[in-house]
PDB file of N, CA and C in Angstrom:
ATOM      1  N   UNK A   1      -6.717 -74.543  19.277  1.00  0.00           N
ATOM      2  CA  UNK A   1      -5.454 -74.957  19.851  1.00  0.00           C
ATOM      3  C   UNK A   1      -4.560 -73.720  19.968  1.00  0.00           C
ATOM      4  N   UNK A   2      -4.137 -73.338  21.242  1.00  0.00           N
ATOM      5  CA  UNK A   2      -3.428 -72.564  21.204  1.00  0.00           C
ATOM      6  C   UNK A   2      -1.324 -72.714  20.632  1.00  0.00           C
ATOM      7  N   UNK A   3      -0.977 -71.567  20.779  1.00  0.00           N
ATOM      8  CA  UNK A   3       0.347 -71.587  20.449  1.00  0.00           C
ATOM      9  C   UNK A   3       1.549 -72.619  21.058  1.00  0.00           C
ATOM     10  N   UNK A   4       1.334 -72.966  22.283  1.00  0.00           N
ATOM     11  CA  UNK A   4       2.296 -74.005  22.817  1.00  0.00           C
ATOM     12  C   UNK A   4       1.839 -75.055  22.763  1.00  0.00           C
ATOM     13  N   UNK A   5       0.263 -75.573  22.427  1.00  0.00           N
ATOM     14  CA  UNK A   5      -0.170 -76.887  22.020  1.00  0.00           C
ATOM     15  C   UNK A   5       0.610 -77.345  20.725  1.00  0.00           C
ATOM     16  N   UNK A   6      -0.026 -75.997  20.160  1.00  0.00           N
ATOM     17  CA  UNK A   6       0.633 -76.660  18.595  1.00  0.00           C
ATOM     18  C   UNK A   6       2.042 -76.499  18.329  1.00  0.00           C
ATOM     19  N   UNK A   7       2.936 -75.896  19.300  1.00  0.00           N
ATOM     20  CA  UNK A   7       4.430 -76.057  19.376  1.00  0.00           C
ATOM     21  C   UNK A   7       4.511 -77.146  20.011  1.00  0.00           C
ATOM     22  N   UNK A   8       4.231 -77.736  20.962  1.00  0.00           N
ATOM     23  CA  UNK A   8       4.449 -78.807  21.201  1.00  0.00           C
ATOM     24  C   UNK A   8       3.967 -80.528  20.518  1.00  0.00           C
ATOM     25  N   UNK A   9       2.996 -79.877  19.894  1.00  0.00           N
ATOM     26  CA  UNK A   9       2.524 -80.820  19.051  1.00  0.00           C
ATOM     27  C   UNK A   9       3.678 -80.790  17.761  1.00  0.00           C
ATOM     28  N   UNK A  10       4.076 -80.231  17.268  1.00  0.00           N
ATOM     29  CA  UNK A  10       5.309 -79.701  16.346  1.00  0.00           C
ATOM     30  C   UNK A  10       6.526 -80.425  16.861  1.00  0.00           C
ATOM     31  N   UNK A  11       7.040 -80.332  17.672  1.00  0.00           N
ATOM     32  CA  UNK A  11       8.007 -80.652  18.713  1.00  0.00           C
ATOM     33  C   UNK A  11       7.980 -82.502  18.867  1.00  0.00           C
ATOM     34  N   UNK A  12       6.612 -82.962  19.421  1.00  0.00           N
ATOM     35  CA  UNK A  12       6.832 -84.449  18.996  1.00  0.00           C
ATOM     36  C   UNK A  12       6.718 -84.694  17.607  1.00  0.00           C
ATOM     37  N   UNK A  13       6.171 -84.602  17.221  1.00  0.00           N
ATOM     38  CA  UNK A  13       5.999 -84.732  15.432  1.00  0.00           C
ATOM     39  C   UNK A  13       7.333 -85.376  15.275  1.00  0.00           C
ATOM     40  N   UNK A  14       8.622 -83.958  15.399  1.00  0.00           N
ATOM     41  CA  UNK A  14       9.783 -83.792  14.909  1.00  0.00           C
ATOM     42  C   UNK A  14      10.469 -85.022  16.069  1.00  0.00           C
ATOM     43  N   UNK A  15      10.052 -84.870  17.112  1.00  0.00           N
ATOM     44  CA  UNK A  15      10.909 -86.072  17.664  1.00  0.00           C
ATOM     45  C   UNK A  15      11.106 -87.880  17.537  1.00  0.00           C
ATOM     46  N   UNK A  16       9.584 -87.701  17.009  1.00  0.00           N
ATOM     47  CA  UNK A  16       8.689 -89.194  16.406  1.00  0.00           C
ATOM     48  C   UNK A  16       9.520 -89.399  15.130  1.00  0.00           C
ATOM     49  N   UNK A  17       9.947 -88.402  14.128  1.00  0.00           N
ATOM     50  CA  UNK A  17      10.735 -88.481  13.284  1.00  0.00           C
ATOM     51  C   UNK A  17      12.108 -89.068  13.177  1.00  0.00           C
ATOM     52  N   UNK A  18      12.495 -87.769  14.080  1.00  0.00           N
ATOM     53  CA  UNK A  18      14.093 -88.068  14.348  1.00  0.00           C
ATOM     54  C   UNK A  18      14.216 -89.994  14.980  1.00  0.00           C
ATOM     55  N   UNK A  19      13.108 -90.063  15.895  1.00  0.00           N
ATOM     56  CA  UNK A  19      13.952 -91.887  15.878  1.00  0.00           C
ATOM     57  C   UNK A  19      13.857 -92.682  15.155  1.00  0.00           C
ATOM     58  N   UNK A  20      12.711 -92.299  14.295  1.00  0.00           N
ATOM     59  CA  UNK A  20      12.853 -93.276  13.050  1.00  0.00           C
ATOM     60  C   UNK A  20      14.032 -93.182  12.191  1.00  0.00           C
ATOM     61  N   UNK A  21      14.596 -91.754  12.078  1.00  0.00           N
ATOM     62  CA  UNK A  21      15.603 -91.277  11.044  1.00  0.00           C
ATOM     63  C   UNK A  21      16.865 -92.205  11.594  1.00  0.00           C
ATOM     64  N   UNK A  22      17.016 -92.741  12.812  1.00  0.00           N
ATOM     65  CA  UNK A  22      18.344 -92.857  13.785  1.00  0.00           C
ATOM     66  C   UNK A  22      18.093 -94.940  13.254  1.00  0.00           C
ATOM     67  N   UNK A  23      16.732 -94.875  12.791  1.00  0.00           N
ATOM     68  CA  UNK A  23      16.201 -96.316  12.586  1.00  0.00           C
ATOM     69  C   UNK A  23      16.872 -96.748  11.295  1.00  0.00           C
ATOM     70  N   UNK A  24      16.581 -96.024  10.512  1.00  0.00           N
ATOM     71  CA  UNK A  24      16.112 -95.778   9.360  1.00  0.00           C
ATOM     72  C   UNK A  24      18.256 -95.781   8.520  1.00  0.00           C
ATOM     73  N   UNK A  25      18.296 -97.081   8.095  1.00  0.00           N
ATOM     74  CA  UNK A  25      19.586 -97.268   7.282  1.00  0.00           C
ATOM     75  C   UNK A  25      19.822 -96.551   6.150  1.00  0.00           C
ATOM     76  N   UNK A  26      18.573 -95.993   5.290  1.00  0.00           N
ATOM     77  CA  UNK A  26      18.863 -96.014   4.110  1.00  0.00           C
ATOM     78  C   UNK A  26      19.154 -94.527   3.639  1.00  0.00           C
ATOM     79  N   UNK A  27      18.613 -93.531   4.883  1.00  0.00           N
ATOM     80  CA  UNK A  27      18.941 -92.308   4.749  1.00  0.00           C
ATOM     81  C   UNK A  27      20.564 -92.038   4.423  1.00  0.00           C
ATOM     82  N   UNK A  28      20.234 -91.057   3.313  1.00  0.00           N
ATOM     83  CA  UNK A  28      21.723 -90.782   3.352  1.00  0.00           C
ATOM     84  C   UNK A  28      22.204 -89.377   4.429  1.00  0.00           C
ATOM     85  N   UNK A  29      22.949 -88.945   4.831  1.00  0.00           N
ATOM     86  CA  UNK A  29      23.969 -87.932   5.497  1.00  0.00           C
ATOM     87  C   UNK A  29      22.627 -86.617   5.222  1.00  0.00           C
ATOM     88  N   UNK A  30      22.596 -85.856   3.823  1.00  0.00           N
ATOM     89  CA  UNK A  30      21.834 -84.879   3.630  1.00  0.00           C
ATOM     90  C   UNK A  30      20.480 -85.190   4.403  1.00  0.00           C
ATOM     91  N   UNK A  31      19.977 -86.346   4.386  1.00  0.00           N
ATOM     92  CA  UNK A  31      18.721 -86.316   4.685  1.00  0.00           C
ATOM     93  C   UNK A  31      18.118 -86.463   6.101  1.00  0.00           C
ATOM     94  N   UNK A  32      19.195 -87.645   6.679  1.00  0.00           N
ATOM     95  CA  UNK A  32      19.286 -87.324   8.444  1.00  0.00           C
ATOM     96  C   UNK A  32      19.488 -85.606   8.588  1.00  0.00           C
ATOM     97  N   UNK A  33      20.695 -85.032   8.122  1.00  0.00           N
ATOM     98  CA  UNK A  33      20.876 -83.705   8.750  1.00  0.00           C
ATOM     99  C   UNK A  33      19.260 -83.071   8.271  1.00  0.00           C
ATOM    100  N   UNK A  34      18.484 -83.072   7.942  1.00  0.00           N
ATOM    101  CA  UNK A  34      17.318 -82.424   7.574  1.00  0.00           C
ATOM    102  C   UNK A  34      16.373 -82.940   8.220  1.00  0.00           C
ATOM    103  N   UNK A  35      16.360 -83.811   8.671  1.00  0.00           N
ATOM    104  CA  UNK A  35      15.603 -84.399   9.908  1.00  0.00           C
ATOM    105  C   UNK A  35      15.499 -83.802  10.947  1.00  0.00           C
ATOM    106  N   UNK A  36      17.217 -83.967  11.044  1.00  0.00           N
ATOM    107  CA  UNK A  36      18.192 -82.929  12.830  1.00  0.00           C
ATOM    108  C   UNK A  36      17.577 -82.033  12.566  1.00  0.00           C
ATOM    109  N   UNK A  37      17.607 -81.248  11.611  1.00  0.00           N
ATOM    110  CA  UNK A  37      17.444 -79.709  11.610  1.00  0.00           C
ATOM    111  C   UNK A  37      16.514 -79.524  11.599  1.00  0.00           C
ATOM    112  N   UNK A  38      15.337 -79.867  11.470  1.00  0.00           N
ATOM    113  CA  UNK A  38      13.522 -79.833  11.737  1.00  0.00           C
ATOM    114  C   UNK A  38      13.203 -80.124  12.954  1.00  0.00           C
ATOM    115  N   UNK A  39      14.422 -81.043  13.562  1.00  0.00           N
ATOM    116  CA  UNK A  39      13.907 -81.387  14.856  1.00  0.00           C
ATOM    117  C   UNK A  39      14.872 -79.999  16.051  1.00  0.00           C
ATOM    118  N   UNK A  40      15.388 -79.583  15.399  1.00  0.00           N
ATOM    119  CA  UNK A  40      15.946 -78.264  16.718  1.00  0.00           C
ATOM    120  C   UNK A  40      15.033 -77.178  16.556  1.00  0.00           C
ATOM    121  N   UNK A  41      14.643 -77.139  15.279  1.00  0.00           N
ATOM    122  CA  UNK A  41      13.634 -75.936  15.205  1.00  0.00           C
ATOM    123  C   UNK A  41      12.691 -76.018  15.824  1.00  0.00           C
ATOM    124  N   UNK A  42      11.711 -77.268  15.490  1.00  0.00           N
ATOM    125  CA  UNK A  42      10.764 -77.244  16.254  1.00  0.00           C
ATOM    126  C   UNK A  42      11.029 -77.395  18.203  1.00  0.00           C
ATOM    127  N   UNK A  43      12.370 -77.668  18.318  1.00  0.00           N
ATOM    128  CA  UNK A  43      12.532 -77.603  20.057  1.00  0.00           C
ATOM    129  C   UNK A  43      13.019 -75.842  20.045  1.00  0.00           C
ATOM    130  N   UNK A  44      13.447 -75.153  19.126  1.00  0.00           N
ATOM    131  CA  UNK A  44      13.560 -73.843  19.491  1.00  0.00           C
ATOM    132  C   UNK A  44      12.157 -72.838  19.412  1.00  0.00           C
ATOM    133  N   UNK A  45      11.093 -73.575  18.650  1.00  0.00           N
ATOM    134  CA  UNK A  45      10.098 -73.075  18.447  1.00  0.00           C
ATOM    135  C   UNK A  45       8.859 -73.655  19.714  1.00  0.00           C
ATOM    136  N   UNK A  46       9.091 -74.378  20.168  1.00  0.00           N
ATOM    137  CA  UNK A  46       8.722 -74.903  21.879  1.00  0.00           C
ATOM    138  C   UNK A  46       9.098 -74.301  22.442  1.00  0.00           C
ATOM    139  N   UNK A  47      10.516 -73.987  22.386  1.00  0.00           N
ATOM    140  CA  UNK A  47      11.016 -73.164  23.785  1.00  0.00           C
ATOM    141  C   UNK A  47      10.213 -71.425  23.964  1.00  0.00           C
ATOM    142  N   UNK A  48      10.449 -70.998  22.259  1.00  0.00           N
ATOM    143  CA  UNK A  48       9.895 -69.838  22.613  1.00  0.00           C
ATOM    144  C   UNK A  48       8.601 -69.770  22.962  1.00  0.00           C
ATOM    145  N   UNK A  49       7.501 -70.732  22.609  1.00  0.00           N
ATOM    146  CA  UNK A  49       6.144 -70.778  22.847  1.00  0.00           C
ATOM    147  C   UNK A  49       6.195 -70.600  24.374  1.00  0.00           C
ATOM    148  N   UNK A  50       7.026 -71.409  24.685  1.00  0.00           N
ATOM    149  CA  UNK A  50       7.229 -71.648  26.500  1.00  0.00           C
ATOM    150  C   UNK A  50       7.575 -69.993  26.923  1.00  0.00           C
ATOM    151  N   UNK A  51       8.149 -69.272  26.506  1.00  0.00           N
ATOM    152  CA  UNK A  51       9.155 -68.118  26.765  1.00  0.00           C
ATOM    153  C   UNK A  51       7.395 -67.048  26.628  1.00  0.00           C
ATOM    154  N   UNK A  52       7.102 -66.884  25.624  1.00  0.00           N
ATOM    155  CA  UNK A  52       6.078 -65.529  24.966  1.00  0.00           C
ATOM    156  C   UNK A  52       4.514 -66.645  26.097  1.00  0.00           C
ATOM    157  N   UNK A  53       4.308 -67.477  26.844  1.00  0.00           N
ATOM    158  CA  UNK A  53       3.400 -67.909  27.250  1.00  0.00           C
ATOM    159  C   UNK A  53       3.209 -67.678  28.748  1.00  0.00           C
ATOM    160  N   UNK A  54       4.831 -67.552  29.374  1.00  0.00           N
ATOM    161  CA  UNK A  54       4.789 -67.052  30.459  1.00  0.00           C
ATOM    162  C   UNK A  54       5.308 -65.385  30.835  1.00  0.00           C
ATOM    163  N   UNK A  55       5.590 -64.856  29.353  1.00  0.00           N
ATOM    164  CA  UNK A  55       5.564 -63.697  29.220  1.00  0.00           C
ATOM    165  C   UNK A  55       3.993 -62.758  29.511  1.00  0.00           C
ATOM    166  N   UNK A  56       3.027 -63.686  29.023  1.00  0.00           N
ATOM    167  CA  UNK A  56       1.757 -62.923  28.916  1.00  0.00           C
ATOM    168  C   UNK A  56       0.901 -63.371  29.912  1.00  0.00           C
ATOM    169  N   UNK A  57       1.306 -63.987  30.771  1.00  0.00           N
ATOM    170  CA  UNK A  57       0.903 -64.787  32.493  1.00  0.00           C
ATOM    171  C   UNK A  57       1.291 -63.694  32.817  1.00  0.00           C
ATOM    172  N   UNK A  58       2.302 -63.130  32.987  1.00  0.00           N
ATOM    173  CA  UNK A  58       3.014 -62.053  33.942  1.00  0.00           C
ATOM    174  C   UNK A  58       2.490 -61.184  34.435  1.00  0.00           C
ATOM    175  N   UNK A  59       2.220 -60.927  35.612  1.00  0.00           N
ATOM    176  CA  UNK A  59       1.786 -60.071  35.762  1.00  0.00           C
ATOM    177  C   UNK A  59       2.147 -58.544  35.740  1.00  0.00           C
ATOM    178  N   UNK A  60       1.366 -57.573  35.403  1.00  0.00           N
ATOM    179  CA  UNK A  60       1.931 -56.876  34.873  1.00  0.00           C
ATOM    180  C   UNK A  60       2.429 -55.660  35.938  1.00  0.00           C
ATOM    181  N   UNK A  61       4.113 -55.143  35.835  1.00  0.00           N
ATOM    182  CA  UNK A  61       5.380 -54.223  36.518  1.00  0.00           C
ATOM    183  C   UNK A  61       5.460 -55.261  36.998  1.00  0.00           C
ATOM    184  N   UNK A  62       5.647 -56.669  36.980  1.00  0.00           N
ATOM    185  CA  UNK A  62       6.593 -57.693  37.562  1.00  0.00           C
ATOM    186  C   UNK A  62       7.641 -57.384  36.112  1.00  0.00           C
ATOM    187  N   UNK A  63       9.257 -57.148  36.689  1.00  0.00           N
ATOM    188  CA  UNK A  63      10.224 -57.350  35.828  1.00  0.00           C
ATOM    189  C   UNK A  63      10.200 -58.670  35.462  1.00  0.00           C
ATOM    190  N   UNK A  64      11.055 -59.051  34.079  1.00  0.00           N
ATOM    191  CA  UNK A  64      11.414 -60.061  33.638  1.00  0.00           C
ATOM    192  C   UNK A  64      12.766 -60.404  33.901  1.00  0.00           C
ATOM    193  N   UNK A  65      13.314 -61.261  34.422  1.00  0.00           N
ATOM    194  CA  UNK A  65      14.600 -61.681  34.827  1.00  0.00           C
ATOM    195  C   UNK A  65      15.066 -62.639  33.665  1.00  0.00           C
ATOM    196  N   UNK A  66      14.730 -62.739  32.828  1.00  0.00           N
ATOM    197  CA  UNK A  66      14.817 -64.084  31.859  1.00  0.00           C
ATOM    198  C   UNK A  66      16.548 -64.063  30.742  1.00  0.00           C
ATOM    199  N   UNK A  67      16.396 -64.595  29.818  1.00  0.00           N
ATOM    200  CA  UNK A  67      17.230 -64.207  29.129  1.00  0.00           C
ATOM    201  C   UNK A  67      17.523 -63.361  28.483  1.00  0.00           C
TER     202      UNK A  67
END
């Protein structure tokens, strides 16, 4: 499995989570926010998979215009 499979596999994981957490009454405050916060990482850790995947597509002396 490469790197954006398993970021994206990471990515639902964390999202499959988060709606249960939004389900889920009994969580207290600390423990939703630790949910949230597993679930941005793993969408910031998607994004970069996305970012370093079409970095190495590139062909190469094509500039990068990106962020």
């Amino acid at each position: 499995m490469n790197t954006l499979d398993a970021a994206r596999n990471n990515l639902t994981y964390a999202a499959n989570r988060l709606t249960a957490a939004h389900q889920d009454l009994t969580l207290t405050p600390d423990e939703f926010d630790a949910v949230l916060n597993d679930y941005q990482l793993a969408t910031r850790a998607y994004h970069l998979a996305i970012r370093a995947t079409n970095l190495a597509l590139r062909p190469q002396g094509v500039p990068h215009r990106g962020l």
